[in-house]
Protein backbone atom coordinates (compact mmCIF):
# COMPACT_ATOMS: atom_id res chain seq x y z
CA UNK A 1 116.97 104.48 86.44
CA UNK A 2 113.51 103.40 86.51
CA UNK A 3 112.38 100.01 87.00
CA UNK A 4 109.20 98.48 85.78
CA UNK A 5 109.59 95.92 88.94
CA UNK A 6 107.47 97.10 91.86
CA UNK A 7 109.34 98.05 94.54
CA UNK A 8 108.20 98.29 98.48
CA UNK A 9 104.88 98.31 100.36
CA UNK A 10 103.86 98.18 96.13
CA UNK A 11 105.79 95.26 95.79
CA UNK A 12 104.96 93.37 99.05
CA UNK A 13 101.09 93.94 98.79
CA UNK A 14 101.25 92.35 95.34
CA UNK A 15 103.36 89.59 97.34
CA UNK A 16 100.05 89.30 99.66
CA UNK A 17 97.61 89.35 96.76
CA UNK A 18 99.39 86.66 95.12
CA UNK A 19 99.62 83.95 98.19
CA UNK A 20 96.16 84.82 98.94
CA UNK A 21 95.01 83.90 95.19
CA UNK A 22 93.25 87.58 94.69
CA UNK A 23 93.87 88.25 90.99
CA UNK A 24 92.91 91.71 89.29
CA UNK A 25 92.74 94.25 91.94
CA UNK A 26 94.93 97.33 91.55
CA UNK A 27 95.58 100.48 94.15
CA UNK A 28 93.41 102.25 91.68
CA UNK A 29 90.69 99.97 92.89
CA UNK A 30 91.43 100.25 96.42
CA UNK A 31 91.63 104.26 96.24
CA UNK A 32 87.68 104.01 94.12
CA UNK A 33 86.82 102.08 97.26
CA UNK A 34 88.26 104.62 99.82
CA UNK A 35 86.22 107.72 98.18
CA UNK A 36 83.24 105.83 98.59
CA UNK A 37 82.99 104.39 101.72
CA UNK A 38 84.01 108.38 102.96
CA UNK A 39 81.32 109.79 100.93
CA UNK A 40 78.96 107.03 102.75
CA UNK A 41 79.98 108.33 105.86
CA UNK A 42 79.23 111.93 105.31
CA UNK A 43 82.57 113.67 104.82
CA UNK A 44 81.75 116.76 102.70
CA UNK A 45 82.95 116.84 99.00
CA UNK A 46 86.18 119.14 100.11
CA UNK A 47 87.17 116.85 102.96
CA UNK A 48 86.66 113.74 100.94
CA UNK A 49 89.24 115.65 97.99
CA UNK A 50 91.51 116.54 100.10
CA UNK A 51 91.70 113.21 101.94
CA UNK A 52 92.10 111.52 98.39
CA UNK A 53 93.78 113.83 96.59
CA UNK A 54 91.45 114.59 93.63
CA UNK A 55 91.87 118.24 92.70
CA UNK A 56 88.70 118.80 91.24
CA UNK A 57 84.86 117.57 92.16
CA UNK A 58 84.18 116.19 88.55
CA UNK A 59 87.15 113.65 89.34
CA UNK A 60 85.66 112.84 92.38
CA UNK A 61 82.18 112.86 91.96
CA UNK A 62 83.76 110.37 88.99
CA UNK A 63 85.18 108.00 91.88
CA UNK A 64 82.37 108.07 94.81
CA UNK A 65 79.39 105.64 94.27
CA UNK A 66 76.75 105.76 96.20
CA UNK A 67 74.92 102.49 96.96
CA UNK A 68 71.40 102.85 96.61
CA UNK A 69 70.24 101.99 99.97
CA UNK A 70 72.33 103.99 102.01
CA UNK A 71 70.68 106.84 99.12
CA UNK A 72 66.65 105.30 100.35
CA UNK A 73 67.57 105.89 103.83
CA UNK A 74 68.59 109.04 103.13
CA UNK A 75 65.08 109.53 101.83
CA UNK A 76 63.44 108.28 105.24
């Protein structure tokens, strides 16, 4: 029987969020964040998918951003 209640480490981080006053973040945010900050720190495409899950590189090139300095200092 499914339940629309959260339920576990879902349910106590949204516990957390809400004593701390953090409004509108989702796991969905927190998983963009995670592909990005790998792809900063040079994991390859493959290692970053397989670490996150994504099955194919349009998803994930979808989900990495690159911040524009760390792209200038690429550049030298």
């Amino acid at each position: 029987m499914a339940s629309d209640t959260p339920t576990g480490p879902i349910r106590s981080g949204t516990e957390v969020l809400k004593r701390a006053g953090i409004t509108n973040l989702r796991f969905h945010d927190l998983r963009h964040e995670a592909v990005s900050r790998l792809v900063e720190k040079g994991l390859s495409d493959q290692e970053v998918a397989a670490i996150s899950g994504r099955k194919s590189m349009q998803m994930l090139r979808r989900y990495s951003h690159l911040r524009a300095e760390d792209l200038v200092e690429k550049l030298g």
